[in-house]
N, C-alpha and C. Protein backbone atom coordinates (compact mmCIF):
# COMPACT_ATOMS: atom_id res chain seq x y z
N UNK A 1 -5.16 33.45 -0.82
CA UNK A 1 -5.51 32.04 -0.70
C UNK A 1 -5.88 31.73 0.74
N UNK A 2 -7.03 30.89 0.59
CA UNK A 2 -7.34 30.21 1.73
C UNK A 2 -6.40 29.08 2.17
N UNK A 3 -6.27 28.20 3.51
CA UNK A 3 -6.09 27.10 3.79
C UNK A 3 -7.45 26.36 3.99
N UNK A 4 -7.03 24.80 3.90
CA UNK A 4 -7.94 23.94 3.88
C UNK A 4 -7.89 22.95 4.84
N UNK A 5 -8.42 21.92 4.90
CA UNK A 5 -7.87 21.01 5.90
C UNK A 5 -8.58 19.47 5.16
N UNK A 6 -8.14 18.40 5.42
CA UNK A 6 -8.39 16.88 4.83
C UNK A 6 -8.01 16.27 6.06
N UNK A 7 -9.25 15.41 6.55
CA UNK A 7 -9.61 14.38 7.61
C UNK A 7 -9.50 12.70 7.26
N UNK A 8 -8.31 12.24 7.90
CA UNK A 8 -8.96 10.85 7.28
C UNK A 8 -8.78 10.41 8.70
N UNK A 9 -9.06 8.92 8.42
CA UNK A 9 -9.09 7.81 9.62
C UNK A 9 -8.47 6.73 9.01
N UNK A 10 -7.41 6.18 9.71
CA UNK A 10 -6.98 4.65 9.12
C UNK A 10 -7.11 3.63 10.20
N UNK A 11 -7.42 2.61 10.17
CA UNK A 11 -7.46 1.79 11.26
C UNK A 11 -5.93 0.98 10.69
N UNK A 12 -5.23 0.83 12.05
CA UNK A 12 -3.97 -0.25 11.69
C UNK A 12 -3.65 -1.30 13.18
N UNK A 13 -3.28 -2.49 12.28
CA UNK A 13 -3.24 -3.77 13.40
C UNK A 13 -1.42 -3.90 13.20
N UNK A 14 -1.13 -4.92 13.88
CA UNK A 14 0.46 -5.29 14.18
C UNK A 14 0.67 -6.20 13.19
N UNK A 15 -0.61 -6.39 12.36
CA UNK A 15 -0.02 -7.35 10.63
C UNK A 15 0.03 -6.35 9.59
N UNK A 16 -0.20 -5.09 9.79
CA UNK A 16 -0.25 -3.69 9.03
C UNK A 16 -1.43 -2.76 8.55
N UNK A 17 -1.45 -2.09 7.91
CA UNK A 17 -2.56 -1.06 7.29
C UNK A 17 -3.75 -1.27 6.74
N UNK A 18 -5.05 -0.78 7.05
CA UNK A 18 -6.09 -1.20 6.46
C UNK A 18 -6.54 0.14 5.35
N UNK A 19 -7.81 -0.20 5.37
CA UNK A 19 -8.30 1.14 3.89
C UNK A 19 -8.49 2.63 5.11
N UNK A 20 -7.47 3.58 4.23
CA UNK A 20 -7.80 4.73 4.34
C UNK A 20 -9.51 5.25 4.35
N UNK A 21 -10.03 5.58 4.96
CA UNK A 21 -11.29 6.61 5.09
C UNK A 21 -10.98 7.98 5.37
N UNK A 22 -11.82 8.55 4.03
CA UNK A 22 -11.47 10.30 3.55
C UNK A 22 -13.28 10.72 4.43
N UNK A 23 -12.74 11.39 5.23
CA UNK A 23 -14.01 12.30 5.97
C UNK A 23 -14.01 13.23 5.16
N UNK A 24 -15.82 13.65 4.80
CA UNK A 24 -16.30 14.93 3.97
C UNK A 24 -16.86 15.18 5.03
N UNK A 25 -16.45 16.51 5.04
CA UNK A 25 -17.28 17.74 5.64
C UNK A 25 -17.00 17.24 7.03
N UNK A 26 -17.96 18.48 7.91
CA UNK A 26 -17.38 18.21 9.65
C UNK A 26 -18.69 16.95 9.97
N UNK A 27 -17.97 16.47 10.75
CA UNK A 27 -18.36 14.92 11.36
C UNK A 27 -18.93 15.34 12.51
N UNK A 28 -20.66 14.88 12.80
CA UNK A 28 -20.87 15.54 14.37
C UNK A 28 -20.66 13.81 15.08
N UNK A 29 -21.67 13.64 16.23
CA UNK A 29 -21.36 12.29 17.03
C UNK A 29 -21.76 11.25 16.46
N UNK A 30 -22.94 11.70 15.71
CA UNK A 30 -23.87 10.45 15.20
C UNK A 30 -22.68 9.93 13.65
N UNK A 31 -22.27 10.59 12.98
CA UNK A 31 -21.36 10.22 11.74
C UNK A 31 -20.45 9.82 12.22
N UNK A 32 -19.79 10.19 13.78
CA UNK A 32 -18.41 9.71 14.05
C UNK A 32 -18.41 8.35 14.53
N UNK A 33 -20.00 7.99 15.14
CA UNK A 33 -19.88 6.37 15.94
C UNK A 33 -20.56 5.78 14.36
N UNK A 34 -20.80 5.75 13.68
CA UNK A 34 -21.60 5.46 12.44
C UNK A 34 -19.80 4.96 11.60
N UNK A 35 -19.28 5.51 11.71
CA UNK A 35 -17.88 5.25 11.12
C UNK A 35 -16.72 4.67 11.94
N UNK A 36 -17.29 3.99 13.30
CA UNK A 36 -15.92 3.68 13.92
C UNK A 36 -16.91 2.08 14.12
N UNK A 37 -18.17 1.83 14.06
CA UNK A 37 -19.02 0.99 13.90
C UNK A 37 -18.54 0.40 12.55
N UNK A 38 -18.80 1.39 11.39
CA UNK A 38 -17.92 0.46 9.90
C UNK A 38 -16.86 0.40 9.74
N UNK A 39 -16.10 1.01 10.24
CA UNK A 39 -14.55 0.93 9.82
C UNK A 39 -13.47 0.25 11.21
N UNK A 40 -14.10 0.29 12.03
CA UNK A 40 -13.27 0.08 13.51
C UNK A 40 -13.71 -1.56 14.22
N UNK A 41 -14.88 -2.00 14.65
CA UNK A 41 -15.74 -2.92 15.25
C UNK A 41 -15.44 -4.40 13.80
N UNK A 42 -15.35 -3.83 12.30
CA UNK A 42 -15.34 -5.24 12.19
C UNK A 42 -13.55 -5.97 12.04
N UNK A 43 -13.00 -5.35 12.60
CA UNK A 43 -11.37 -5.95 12.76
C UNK A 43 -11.43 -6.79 13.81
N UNK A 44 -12.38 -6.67 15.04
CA UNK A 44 -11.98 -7.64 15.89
C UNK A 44 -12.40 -9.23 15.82
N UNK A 45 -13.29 -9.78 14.77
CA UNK A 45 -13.17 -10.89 14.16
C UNK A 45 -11.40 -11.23 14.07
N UNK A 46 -10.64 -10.45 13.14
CA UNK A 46 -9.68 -10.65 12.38
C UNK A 46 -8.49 -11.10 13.67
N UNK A 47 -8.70 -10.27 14.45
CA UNK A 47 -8.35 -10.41 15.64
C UNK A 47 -8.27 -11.21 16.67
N UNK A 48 -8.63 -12.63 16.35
CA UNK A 48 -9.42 -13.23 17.33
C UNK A 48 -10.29 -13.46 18.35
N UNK A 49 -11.18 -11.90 18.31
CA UNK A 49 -11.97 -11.81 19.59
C UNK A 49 -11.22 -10.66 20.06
N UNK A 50 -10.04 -10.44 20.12
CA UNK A 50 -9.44 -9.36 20.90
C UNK A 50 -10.13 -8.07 21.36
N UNK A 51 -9.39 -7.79 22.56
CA UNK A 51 -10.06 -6.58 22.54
C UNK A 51 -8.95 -5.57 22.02
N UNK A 52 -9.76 -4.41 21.57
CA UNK A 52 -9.41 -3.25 20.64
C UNK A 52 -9.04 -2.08 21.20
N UNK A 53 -7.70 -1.63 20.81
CA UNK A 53 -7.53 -0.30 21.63
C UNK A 53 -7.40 0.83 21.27
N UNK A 54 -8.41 1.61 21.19
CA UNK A 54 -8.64 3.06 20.24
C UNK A 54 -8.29 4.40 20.59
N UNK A 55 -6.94 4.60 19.75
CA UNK A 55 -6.99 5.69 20.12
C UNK A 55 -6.60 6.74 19.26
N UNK A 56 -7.37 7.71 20.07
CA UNK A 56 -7.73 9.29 19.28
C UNK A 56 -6.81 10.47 19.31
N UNK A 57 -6.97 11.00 18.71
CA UNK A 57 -6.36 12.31 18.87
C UNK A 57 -6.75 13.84 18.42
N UNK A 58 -7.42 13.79 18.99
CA UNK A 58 -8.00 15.25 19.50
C UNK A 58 -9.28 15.76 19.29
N UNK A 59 -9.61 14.62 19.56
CA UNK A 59 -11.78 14.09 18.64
C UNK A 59 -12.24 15.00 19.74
N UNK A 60 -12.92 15.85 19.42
CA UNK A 60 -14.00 16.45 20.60
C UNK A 60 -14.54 15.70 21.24
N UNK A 61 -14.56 15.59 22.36
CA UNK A 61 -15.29 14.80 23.30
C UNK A 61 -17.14 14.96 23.11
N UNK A 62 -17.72 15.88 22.43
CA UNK A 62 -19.05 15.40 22.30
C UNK A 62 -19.01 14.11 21.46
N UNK A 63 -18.18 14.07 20.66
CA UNK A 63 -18.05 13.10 19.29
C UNK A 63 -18.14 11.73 20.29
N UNK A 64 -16.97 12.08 20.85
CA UNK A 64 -16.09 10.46 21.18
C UNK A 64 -16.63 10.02 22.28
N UNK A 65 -17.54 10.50 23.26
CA UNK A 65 -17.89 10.05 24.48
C UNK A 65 -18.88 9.23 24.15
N UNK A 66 -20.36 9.51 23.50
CA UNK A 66 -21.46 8.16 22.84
C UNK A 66 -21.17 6.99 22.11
N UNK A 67 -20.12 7.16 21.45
CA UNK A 67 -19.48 5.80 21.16
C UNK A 67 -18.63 5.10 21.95
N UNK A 68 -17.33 5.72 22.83
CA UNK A 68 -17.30 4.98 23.39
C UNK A 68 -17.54 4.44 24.44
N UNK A 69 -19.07 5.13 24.97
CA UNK A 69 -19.55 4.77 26.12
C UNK A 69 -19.83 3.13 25.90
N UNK A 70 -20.93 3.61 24.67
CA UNK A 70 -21.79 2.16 24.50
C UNK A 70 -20.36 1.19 23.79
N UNK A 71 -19.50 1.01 23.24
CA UNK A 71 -18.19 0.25 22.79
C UNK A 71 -18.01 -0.27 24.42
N UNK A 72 -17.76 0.49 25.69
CA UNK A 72 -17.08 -0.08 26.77
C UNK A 72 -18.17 -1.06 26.92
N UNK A 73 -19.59 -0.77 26.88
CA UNK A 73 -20.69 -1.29 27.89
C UNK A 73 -20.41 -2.47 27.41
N UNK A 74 -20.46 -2.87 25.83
CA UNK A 74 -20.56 -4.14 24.62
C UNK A 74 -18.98 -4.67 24.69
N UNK A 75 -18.58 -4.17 26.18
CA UNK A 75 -16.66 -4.99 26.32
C UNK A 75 -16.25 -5.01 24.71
N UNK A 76 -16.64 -4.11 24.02
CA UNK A 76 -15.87 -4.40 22.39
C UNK A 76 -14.51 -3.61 22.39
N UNK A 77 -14.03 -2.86 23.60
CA UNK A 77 -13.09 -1.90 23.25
C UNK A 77 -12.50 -0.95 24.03
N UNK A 78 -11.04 -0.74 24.42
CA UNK A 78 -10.78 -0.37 25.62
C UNK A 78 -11.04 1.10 25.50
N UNK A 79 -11.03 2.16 26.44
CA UNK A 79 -10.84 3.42 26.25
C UNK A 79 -10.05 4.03 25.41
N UNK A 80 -10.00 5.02 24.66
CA UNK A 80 -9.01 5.85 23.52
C UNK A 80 -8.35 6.26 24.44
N UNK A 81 -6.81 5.80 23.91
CA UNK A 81 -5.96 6.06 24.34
C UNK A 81 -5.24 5.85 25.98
N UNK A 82 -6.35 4.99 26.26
CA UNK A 82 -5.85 4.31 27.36
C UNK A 82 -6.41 2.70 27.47
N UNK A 83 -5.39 2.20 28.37
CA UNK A 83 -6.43 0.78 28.35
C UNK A 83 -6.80 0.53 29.78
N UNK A 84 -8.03 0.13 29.62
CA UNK A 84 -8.48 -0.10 31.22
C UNK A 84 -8.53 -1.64 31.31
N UNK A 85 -8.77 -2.02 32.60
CA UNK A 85 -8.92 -3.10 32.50
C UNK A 85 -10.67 -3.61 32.49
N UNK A 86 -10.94 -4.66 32.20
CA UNK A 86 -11.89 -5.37 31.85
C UNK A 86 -12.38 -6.54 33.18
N UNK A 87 -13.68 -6.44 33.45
CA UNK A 87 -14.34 -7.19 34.78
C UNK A 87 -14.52 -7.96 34.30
């Protein structure tokens, strides 16, 4: 027998859990900002405007650097896994 592996993503706020997202197949940069765009960006309505603090764990940095370049530029979102401050 082989092993396998199953990818998901959940986004969660301090009022609790949102919808599970099941990743098929390997995710390059363009599918990974394509999915943090639908699943991540529309909570901060819910939020009041807030800003959003994302963080990752162990996303290849080709993935995670084009999204959250352009996320910092659009002030939509602090750095993964850290928070910076905001000008």
């Amino acid at each position: 027998m082989t092993g396998g592996s199953v990818m998901a993503w959940r986004p969660f706020t301090y009022d609790g859990l949102y919808d599970l997202q099941r990743i098929s197949g390997r995710m390059g940069s363009v599918q990974y900002q394509a999915m943090l765009y639908d699943h991540l960006i529309p909570f901060r309505p819910l939020l009041g405007g807030a800003h959003l603090i994302f963080q990752q764990d162990n996303a290849f940095s080709i993935h995670l650097n084009p999204p959250m370049n352009g996320f910092k530029k659009k002030k939509l979102i602090f750095c993964h896994g850290q928070v910076e401050t905001q000008t």
